[in-house]
N, C-alpha and C. Protein backbone atom coordinates (compact mmCIF):
# COMPACT_ATOMS: atom_id res chain seq x y z
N UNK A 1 0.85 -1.17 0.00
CA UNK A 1 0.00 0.00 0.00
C UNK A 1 0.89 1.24 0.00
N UNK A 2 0.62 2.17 -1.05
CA UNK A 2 1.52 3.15 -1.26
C UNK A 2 1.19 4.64 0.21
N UNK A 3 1.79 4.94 0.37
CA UNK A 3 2.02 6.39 1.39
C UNK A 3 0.28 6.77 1.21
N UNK A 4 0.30 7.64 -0.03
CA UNK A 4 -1.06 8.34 0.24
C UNK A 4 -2.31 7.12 0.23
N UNK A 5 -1.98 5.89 -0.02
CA UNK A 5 -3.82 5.05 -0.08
C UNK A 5 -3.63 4.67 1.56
N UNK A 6 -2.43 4.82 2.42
CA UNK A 6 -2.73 4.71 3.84
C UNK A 6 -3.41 5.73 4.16
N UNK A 7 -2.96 7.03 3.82
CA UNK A 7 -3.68 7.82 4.71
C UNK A 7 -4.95 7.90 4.09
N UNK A 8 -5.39 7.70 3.03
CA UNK A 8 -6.47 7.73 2.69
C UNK A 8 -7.28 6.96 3.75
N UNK A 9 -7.33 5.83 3.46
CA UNK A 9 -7.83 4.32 4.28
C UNK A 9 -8.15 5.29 5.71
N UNK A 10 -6.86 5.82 6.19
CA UNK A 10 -7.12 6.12 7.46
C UNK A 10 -8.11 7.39 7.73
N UNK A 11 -8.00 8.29 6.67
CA UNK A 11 -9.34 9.05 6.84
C UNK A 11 -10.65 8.96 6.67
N UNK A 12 -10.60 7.42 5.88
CA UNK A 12 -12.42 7.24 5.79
C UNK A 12 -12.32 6.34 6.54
N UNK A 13 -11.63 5.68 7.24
CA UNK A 13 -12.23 5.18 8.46
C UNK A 13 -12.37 6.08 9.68
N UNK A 14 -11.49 6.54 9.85
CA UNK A 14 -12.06 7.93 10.34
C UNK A 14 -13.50 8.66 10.57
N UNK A 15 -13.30 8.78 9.47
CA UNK A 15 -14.93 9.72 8.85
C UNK A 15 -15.93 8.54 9.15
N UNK A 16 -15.85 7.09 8.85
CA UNK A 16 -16.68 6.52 9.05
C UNK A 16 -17.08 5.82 10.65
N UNK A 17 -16.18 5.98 10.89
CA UNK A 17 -16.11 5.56 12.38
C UNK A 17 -16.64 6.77 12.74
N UNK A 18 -16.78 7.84 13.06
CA UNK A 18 -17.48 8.90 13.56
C UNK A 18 -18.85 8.92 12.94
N UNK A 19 -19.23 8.32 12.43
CA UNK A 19 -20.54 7.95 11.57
C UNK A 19 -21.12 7.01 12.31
N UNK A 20 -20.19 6.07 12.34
CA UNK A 20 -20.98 4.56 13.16
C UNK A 20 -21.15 5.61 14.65
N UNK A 21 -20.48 6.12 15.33
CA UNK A 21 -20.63 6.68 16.48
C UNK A 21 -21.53 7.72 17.04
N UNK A 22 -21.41 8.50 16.10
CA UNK A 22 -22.70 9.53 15.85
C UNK A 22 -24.09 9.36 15.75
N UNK A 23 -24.51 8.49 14.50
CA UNK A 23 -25.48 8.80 13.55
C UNK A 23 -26.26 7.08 13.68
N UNK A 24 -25.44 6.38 13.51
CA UNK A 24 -25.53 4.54 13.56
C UNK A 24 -26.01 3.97 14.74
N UNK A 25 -25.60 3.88 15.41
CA UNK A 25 -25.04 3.95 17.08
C UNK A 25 -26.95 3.43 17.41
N UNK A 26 -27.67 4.61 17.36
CA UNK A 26 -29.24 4.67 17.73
C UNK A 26 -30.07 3.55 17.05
N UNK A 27 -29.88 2.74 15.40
CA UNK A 27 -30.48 2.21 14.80
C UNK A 27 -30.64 1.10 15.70
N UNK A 28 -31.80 0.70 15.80
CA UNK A 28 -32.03 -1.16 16.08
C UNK A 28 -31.49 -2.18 15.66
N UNK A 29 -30.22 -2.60 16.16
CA UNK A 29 -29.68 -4.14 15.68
C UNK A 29 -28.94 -3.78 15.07
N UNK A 30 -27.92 -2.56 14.75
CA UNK A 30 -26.78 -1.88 14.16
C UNK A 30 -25.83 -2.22 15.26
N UNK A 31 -24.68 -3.03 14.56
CA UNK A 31 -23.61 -3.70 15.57
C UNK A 31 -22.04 -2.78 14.69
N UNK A 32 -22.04 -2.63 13.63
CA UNK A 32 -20.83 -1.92 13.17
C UNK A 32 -20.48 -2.11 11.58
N UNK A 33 -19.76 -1.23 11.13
CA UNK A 33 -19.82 -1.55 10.06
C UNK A 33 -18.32 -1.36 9.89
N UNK A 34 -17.88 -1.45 8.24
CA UNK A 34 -16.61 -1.94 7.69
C UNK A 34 -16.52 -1.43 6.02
N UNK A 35 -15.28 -1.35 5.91
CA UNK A 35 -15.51 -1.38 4.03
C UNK A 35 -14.38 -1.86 3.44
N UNK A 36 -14.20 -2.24 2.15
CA UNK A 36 -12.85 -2.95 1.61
C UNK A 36 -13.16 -1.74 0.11
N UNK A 37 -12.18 -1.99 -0.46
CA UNK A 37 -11.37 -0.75 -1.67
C UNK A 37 -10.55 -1.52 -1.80
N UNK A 38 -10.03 -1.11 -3.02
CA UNK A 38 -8.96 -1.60 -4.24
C UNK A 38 -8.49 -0.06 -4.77
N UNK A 39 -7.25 0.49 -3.90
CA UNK A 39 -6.84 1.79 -4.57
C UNK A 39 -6.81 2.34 -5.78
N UNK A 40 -6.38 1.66 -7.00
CA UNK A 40 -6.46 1.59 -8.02
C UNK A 40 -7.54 2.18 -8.54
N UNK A 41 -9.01 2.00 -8.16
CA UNK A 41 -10.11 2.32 -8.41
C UNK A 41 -10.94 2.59 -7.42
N UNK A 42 -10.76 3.19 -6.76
CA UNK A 42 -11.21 3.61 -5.32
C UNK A 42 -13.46 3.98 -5.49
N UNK A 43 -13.92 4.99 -6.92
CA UNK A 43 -14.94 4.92 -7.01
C UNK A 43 -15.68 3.70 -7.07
N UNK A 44 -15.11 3.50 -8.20
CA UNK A 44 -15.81 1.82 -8.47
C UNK A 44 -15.76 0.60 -7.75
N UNK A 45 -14.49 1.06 -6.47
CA UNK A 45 -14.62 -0.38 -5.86
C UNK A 45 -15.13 -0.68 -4.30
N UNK A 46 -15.12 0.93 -3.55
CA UNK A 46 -15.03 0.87 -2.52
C UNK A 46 -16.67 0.72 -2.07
N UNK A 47 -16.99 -0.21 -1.02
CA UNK A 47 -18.46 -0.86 -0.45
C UNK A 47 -18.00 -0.70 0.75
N UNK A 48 -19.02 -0.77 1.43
CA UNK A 48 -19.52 0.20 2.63
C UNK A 48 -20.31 -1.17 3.12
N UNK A 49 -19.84 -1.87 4.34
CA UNK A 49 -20.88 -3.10 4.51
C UNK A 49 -21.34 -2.32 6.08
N UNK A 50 -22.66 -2.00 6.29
CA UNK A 50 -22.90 -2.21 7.55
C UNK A 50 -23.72 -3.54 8.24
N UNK A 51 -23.64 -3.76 9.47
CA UNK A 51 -23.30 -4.82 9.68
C UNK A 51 -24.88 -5.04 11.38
N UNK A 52 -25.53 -5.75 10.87
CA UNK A 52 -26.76 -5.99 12.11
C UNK A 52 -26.59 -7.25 12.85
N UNK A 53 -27.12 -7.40 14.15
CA UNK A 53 -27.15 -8.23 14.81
C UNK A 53 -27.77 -9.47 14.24
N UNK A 54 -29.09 -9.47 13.92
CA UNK A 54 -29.63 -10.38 13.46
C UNK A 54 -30.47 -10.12 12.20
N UNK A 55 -31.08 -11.37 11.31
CA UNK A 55 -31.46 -11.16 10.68
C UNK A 55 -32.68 -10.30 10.40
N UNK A 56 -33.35 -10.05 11.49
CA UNK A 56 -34.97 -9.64 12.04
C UNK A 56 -34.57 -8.17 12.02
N UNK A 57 -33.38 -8.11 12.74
CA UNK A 57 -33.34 -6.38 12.31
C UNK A 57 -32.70 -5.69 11.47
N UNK A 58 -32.25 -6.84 10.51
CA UNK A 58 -31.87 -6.09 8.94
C UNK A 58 -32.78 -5.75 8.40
N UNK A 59 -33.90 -6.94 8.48
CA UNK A 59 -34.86 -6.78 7.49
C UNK A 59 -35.95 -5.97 8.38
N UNK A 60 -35.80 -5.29 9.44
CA UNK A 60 -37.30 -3.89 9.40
C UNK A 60 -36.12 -2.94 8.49
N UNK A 61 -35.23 -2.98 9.31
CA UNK A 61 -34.03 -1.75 8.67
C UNK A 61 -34.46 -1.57 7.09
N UNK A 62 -34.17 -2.71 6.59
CA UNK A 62 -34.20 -2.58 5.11
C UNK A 62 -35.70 -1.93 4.90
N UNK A 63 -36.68 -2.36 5.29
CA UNK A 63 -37.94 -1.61 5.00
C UNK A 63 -38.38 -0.41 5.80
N UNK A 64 -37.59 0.07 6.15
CA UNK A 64 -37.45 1.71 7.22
C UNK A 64 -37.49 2.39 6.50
N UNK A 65 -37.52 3.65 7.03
CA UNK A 65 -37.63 5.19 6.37
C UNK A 65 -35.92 5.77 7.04
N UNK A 66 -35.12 4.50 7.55
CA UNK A 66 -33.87 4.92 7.87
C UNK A 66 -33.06 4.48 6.64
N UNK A 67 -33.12 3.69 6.30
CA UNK A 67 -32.39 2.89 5.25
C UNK A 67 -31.90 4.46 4.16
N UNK A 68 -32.58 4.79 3.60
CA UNK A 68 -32.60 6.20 2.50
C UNK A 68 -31.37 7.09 3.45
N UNK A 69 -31.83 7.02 4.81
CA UNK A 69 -31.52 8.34 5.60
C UNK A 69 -29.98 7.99 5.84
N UNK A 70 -29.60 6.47 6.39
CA UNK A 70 -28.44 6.12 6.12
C UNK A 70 -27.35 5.81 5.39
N UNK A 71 -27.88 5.68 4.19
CA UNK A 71 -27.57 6.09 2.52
C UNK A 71 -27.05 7.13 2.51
N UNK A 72 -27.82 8.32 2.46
CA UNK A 72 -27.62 9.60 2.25
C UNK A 72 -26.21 10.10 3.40
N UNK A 73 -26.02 9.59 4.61
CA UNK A 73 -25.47 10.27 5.72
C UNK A 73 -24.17 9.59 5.20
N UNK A 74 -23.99 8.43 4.66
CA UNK A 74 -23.05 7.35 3.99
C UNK A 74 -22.28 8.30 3.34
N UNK A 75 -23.22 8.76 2.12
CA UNK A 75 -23.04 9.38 0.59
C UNK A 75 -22.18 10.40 0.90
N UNK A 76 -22.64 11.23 2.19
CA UNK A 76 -22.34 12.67 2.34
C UNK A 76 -21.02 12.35 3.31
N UNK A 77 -20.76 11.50 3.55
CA UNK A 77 -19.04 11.60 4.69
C UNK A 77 -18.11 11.40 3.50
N UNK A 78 -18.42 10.27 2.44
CA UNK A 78 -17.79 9.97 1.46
C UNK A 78 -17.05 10.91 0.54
N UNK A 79 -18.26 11.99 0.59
CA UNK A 79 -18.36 13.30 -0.76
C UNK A 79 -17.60 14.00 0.24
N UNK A 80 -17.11 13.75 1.26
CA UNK A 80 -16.41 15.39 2.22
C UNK A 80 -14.65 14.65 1.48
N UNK A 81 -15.04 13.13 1.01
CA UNK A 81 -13.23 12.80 1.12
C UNK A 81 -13.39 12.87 -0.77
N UNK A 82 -14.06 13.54 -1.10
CA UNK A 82 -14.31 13.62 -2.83
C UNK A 82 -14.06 12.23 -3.24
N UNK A 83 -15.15 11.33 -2.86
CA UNK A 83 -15.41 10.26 -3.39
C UNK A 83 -16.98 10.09 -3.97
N UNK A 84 -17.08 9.77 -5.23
CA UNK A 84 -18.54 9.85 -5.81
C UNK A 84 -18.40 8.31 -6.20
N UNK A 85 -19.45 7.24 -5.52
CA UNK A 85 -19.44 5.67 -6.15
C UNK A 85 -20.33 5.87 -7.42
N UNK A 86 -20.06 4.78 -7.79
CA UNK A 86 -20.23 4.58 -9.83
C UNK A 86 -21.31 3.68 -9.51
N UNK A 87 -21.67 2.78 -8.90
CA UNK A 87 -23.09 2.06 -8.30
C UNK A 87 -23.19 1.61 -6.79
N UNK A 88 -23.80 3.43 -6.31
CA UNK A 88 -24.42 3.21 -4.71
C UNK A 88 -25.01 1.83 -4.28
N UNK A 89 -26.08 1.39 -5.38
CA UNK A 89 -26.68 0.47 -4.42
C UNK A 89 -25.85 -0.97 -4.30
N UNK A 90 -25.02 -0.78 -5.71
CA UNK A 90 -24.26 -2.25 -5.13
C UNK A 90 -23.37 -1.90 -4.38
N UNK A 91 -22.63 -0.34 -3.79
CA UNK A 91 -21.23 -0.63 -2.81
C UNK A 91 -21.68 -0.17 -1.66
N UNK A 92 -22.99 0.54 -1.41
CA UNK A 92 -23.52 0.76 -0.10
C UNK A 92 -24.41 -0.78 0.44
N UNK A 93 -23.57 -1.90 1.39
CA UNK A 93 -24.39 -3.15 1.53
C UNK A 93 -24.50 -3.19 2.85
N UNK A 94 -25.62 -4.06 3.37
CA UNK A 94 -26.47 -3.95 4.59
C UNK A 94 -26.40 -5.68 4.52
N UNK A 95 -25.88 -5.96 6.02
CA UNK A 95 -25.67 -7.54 5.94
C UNK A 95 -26.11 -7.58 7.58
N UNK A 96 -25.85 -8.96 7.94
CA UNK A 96 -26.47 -9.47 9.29
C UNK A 96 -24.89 -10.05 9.79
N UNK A 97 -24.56 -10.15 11.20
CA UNK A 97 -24.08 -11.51 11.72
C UNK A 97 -24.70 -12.83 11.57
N UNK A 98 -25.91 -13.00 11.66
CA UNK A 98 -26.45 -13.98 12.12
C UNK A 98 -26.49 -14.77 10.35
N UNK A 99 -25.69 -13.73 8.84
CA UNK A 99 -25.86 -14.17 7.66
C UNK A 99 -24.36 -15.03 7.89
N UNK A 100 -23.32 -14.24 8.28
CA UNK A 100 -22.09 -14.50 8.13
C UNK A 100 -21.94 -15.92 8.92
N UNK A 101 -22.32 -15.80 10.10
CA UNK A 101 -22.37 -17.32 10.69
C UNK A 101 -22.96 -18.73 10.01
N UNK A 102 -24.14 -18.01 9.63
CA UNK A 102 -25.04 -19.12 8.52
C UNK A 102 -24.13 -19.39 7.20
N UNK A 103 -23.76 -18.73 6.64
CA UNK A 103 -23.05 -18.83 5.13
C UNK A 103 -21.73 -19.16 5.43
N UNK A 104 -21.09 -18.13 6.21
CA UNK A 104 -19.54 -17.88 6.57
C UNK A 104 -18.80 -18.95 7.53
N UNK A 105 -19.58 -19.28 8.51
CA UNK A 105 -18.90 -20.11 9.58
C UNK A 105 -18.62 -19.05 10.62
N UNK A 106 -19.26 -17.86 10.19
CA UNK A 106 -18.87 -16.71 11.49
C UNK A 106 -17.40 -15.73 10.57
N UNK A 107 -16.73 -16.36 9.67
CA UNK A 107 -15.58 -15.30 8.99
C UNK A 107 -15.78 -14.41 8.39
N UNK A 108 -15.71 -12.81 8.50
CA UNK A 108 -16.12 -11.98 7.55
C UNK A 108 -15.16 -11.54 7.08
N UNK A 109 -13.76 -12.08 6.92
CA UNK A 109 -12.82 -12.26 6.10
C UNK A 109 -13.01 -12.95 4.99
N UNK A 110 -13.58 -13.83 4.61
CA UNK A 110 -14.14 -14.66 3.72
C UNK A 110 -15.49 -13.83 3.17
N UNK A 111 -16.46 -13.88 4.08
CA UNK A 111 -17.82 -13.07 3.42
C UNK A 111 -17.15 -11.52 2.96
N UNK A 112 -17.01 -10.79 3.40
CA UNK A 112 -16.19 -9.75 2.51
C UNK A 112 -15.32 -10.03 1.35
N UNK A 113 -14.85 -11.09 1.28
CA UNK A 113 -13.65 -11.19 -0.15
C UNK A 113 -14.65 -11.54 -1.03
């Protein structure tokens, strides 16, 4: 990883970690979230996984009037580091623990790759 994609890395986690802390924090069954990038192409590659306790409270989440609102709060920390994604809905993703255990064996080293 070259000099500037560290500090990059380190300012949107940053930015996003003050997001999960702020803004996240209040949602029902919001346990934390994460993201992976490929410097090279940082618009097109970088996804945004946030991450729920169980499956029951992904899915009100997903049918909330938060879902949009957490999108948008996503969109807008992103746009402060002049990052515009090339397809929001596939790199902004909303997953469960209780998926990763079922599919994963519990690794979200694996479910992320």
């Amino acid at each position: 990883m070259k000099k500037s994609d560290k500090k990059f890395d380190n300012e949107l986690r940053k930015s996003l970690t003050s997001l999960c802390d702020n803004e996240l924090k209040c949602i029902d069954g919001f346990e934390w979230l994460t993201h992976t990038v490929n410097f090279s192409n940082i618009q097109a590659s970088l996804k945004i996984v946030c991450v729920f306790d169980t499956n029951q409270h992904l899915n009100r989440f997903l049918s909330s009037s938060e879902k949009p609102k957490v999108e948008s709060c996503i969109l807008n920390v992103i746009s402060d580091l002049n990052i515009k994604l090339k397809k929001p809905s596939k790199q902004l993703v909303f997953d469960s623990e209780e998926n990763c255990h079922q599919f994963n064996y519990g690794n979200w080293a694996v479910r992320l790759s």
